[in-house]
C-alpha atoms as a PDB file:
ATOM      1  CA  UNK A   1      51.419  -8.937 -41.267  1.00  0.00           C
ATOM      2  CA  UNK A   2      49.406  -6.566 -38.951  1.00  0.00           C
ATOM      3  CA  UNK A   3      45.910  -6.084 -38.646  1.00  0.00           C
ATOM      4  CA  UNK A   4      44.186  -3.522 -36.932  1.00  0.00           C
ATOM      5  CA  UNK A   5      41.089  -4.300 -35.673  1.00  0.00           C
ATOM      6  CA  UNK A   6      38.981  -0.166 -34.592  1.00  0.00           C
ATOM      7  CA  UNK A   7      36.059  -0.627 -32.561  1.00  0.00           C
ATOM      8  CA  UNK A   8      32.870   1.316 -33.404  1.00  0.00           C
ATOM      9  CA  UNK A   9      30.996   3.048 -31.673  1.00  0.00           C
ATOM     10  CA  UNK A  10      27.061   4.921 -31.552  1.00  0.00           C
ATOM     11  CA  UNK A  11      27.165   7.435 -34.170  1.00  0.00           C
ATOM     12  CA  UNK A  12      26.274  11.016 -33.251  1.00  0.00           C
ATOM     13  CA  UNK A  13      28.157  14.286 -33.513  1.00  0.00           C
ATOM     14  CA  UNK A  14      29.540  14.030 -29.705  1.00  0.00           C
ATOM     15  CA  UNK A  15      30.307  10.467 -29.739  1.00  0.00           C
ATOM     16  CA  UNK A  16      31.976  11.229 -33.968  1.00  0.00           C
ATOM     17  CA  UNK A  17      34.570  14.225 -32.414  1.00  0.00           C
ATOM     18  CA  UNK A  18      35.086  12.912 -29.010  1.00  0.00           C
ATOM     19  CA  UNK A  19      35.359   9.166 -29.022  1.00  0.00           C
ATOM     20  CA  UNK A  20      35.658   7.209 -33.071  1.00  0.00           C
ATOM     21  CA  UNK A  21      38.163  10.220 -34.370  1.00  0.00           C
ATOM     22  CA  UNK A  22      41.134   9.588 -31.792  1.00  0.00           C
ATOM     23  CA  UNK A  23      40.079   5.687 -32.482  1.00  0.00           C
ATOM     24  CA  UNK A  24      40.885   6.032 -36.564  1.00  0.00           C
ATOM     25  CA  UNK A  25      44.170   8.579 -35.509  1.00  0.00           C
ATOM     26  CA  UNK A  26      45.390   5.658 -33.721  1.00  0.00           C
ATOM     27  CA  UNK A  27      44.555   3.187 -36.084  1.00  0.00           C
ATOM     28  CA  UNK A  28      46.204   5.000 -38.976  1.00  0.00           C
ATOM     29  CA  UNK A  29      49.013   5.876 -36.989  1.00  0.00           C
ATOM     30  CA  UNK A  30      49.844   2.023 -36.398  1.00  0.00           C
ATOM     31  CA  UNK A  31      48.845   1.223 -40.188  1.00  0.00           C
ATOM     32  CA  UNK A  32      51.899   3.941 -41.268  1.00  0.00           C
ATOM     33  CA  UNK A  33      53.858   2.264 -39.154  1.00  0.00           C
ATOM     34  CA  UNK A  34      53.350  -0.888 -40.501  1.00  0.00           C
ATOM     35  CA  UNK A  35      51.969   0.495 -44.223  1.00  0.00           C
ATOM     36  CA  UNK A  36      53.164  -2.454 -46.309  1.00  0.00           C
ATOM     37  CA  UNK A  37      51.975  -5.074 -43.950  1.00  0.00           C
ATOM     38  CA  UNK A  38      49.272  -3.682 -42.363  1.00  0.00           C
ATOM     39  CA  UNK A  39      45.290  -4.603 -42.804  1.00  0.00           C
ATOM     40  CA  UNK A  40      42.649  -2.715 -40.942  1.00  0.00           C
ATOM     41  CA  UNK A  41      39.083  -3.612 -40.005  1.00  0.00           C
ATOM     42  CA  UNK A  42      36.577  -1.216 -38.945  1.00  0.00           C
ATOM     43  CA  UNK A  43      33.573  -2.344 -36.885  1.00  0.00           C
ATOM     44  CA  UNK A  44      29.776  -0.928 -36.575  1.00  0.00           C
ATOM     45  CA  UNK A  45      26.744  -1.845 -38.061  1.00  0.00           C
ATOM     46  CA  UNK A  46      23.481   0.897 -37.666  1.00  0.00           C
ATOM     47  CA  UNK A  47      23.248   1.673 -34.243  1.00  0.00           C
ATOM     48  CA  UNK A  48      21.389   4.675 -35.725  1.00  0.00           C
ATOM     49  CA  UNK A  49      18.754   5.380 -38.138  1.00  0.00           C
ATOM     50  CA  UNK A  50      21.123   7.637 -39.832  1.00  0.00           C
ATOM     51  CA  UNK A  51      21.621   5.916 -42.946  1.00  0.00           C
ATOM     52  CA  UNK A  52      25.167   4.762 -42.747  1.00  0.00           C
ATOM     53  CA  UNK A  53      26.633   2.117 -40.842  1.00  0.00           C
ATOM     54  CA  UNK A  54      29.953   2.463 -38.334  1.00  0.00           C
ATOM     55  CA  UNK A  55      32.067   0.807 -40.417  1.00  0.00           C
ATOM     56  CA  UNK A  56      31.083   2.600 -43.193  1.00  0.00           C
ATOM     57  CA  UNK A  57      31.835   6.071 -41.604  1.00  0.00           C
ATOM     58  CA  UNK A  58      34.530   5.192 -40.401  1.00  0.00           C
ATOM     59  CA  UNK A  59      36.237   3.705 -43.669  1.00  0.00           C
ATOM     60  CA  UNK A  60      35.541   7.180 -45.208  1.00  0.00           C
ATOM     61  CA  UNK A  61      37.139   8.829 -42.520  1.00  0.00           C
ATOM     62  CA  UNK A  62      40.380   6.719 -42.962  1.00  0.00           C
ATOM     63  CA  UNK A  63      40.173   6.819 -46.526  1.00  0.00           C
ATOM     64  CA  UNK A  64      39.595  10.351 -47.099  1.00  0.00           C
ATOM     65  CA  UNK A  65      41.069  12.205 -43.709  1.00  0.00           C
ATOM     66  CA  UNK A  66      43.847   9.410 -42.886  1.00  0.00           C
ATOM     67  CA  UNK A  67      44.330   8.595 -46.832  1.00  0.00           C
ATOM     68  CA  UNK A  68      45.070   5.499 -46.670  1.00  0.00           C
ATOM     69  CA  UNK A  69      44.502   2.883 -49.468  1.00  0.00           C
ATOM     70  CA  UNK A  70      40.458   1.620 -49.385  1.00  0.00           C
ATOM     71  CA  UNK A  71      41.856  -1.860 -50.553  1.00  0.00           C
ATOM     72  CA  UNK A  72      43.531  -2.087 -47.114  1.00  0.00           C
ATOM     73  CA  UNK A  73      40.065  -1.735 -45.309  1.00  0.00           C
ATOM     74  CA  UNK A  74      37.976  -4.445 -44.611  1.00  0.00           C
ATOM     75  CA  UNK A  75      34.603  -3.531 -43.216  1.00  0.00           C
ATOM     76  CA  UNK A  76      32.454  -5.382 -40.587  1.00  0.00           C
ATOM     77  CA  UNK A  77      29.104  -4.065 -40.805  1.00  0.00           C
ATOM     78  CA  UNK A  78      26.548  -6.238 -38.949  1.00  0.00           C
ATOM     79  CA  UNK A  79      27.403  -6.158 -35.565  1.00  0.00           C
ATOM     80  CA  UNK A  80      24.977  -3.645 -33.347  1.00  0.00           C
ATOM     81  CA  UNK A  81      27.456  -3.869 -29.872  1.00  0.00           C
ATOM     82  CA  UNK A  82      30.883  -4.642 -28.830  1.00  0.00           C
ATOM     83  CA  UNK A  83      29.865  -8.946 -27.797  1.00  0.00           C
ATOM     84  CA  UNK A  84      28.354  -9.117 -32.028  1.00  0.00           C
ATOM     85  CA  UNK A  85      31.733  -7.307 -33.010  1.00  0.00           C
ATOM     86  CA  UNK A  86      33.878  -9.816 -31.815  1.00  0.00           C
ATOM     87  CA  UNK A  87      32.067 -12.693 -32.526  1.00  0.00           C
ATOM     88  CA  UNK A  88      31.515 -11.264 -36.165  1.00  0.00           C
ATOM     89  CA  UNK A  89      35.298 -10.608 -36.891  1.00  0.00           C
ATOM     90  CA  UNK A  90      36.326 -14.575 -36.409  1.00  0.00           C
ATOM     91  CA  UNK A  91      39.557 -13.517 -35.574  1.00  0.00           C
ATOM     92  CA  UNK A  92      40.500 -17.069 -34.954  1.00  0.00           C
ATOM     93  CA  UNK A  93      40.421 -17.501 -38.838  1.00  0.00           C
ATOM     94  CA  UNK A  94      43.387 -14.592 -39.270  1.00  0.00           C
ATOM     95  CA  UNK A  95      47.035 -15.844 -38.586  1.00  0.00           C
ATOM     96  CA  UNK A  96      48.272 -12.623 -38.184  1.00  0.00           C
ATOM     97  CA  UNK A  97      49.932 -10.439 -35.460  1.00  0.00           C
ATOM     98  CA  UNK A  98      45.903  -8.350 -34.490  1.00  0.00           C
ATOM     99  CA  UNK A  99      46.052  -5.225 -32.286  1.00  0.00           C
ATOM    100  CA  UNK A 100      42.649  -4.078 -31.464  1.00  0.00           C
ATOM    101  CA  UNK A 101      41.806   0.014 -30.695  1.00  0.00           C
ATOM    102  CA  UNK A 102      39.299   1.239 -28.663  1.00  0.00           C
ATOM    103  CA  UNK A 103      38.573   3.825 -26.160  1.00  0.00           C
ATOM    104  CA  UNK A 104      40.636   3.866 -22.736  1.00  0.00           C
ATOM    105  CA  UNK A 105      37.473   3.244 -21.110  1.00  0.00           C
ATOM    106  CA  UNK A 106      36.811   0.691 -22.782  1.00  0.00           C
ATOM    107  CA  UNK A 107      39.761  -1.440 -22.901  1.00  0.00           C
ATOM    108  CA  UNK A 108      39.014  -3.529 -19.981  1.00  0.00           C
ATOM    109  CA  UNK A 109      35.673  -4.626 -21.464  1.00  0.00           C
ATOM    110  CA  UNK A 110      37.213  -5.280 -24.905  1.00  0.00           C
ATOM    111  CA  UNK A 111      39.550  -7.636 -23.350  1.00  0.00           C
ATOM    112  CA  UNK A 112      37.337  -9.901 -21.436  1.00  0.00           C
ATOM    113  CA  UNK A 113      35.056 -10.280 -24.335  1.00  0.00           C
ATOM    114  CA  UNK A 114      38.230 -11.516 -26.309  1.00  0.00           C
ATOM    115  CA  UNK A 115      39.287 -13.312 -23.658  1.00  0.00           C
ATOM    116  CA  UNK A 116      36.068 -15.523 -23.346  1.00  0.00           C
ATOM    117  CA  UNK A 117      34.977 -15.553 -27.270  1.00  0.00           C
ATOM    118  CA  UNK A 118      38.864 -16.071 -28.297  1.00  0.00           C
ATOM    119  CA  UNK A 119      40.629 -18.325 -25.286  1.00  0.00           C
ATOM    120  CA  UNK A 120      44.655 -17.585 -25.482  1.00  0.00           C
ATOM    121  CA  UNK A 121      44.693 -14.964 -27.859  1.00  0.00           C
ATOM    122  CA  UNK A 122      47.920 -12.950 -28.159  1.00  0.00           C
ATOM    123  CA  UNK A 123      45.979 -10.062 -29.206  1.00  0.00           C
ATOM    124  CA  UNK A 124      47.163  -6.173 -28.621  1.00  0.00           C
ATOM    125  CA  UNK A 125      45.056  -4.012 -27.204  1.00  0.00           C
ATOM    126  CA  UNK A 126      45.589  -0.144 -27.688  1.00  0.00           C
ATOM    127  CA  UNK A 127      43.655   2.608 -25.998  1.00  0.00           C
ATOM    128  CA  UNK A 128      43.179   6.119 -27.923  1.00  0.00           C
ATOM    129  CA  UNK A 129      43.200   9.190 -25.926  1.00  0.00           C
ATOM    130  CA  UNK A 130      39.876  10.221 -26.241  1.00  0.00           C
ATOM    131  CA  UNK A 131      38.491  14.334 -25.896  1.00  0.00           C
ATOM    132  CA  UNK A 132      35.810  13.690 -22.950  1.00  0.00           C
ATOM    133  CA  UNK A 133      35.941  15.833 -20.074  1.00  0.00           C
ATOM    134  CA  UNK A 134      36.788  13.977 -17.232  1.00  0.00           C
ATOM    135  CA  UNK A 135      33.278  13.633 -15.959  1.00  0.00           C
ATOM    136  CA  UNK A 136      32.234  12.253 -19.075  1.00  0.00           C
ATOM    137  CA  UNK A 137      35.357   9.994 -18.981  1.00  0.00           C
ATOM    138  CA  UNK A 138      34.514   8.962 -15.308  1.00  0.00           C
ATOM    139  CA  UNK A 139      31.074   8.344 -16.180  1.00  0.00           C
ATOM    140  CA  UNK A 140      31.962   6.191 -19.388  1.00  0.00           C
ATOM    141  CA  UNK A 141      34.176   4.006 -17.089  1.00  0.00           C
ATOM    142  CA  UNK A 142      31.545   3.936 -14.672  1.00  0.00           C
ATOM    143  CA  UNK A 143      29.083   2.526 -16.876  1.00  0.00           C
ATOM    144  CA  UNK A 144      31.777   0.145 -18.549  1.00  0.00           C
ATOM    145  CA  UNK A 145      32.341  -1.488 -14.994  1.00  0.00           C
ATOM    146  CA  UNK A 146      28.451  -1.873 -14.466  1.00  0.00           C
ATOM    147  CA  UNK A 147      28.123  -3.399 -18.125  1.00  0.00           C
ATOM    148  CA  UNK A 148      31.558  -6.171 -17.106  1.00  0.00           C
ATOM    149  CA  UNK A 149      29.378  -7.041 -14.276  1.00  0.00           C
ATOM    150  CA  UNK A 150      26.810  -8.643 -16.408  1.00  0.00           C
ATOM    151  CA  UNK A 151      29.106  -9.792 -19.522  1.00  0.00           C
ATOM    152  CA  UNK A 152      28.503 -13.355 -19.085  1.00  0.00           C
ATOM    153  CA  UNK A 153      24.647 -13.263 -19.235  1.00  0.00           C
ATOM    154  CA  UNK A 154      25.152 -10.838 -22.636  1.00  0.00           C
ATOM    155  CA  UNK A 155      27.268 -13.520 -23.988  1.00  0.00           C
ATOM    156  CA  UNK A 156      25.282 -16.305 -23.376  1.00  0.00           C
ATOM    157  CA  UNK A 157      22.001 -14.195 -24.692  1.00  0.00           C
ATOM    158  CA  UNK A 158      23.552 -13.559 -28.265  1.00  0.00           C
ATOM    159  CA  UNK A 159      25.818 -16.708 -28.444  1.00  0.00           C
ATOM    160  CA  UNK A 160      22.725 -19.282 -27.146  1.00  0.00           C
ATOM    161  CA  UNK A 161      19.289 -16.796 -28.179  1.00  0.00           C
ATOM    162  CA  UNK A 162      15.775 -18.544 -26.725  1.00  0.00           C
ATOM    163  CA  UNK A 163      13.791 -19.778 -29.145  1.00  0.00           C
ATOM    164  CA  UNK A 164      10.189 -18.170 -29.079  1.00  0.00           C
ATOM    165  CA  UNK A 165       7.665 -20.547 -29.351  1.00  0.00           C
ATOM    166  CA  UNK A 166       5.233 -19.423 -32.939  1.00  0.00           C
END
């Protein structure tokens, strides 16, 4: 079995055309290649006070653009960031073959934070083709490579928060 892990990501009308819809194409591209076997789990929780979750938007996406079966979708719907998405999914509890899609820009982030929160995973890792102009692209990348530079520190914040004293 297959499952296909999509990565959310902040939910307004640039970020909706430009960046999550080539992330569900891909995603529902693998799943029809893999249709009887395949699982998918969308990732997101409110990033915005908009009244639906990632997850959520995308699942209706995939359902109702993509058409694929809603039973097939399993929803993670807490996470506010890409560290809480992979610590949320506990991939290490699925025995299955996982590819994970995200943005090209991305990618590089994605797999360090597997790396260090899932040690000697096998996972896939496929990057959509998203619509940015290549400034935008260049700048996304940009501030990808500043955000690597502090990944540890994140980690440790959400994995080990301080305790405030009451």
């Amino acid at each position: 079995m297959v499952v296909i892990v999509v990565l959310g990501y902040i939910l307004n009308k640039k970020n909706i055309k430009k960046i999550l819809y080539p992330r569900m194409s891909v995603a529902a591209e693998i799943y029809r290649s893999n249709w009887e076997n395949a699982g998918i789990i969308v990732c997101g929780g409110m990033t915005q006070n908009i009244g639906i979750t990632e997850s959520d938007f995308m699942k209706k996406i995939l359902v109702n653009a993509y058409k694929i079966n809603p039973e097939r979708i399993r929803k993670e719907n807490e996470s506010k960031n890409t560290i809480e998405q992979a610590i949320n999914l506990k991939l290490d509890t699925i025995s299955h073959q996982i590819i994970i899609v995200s943005s090209f820009f991305h990618l590089e982030r994605v797999k360090k934070i597997m790396n260090i929160i899932y040690p000697n995973n096998n996972f896939i890792y496929i990057g959509s083709n998203d619509t940015l102009s290549n400034v935008e692209g260049k700048i996304k990348l940009f501030s990808e490579r500043n955000k690597l530079t502090k990944l540890n520190d994140d980690i440790t914040k959400i994995l080990f928060p301080k305790k405030r004293n009451v």
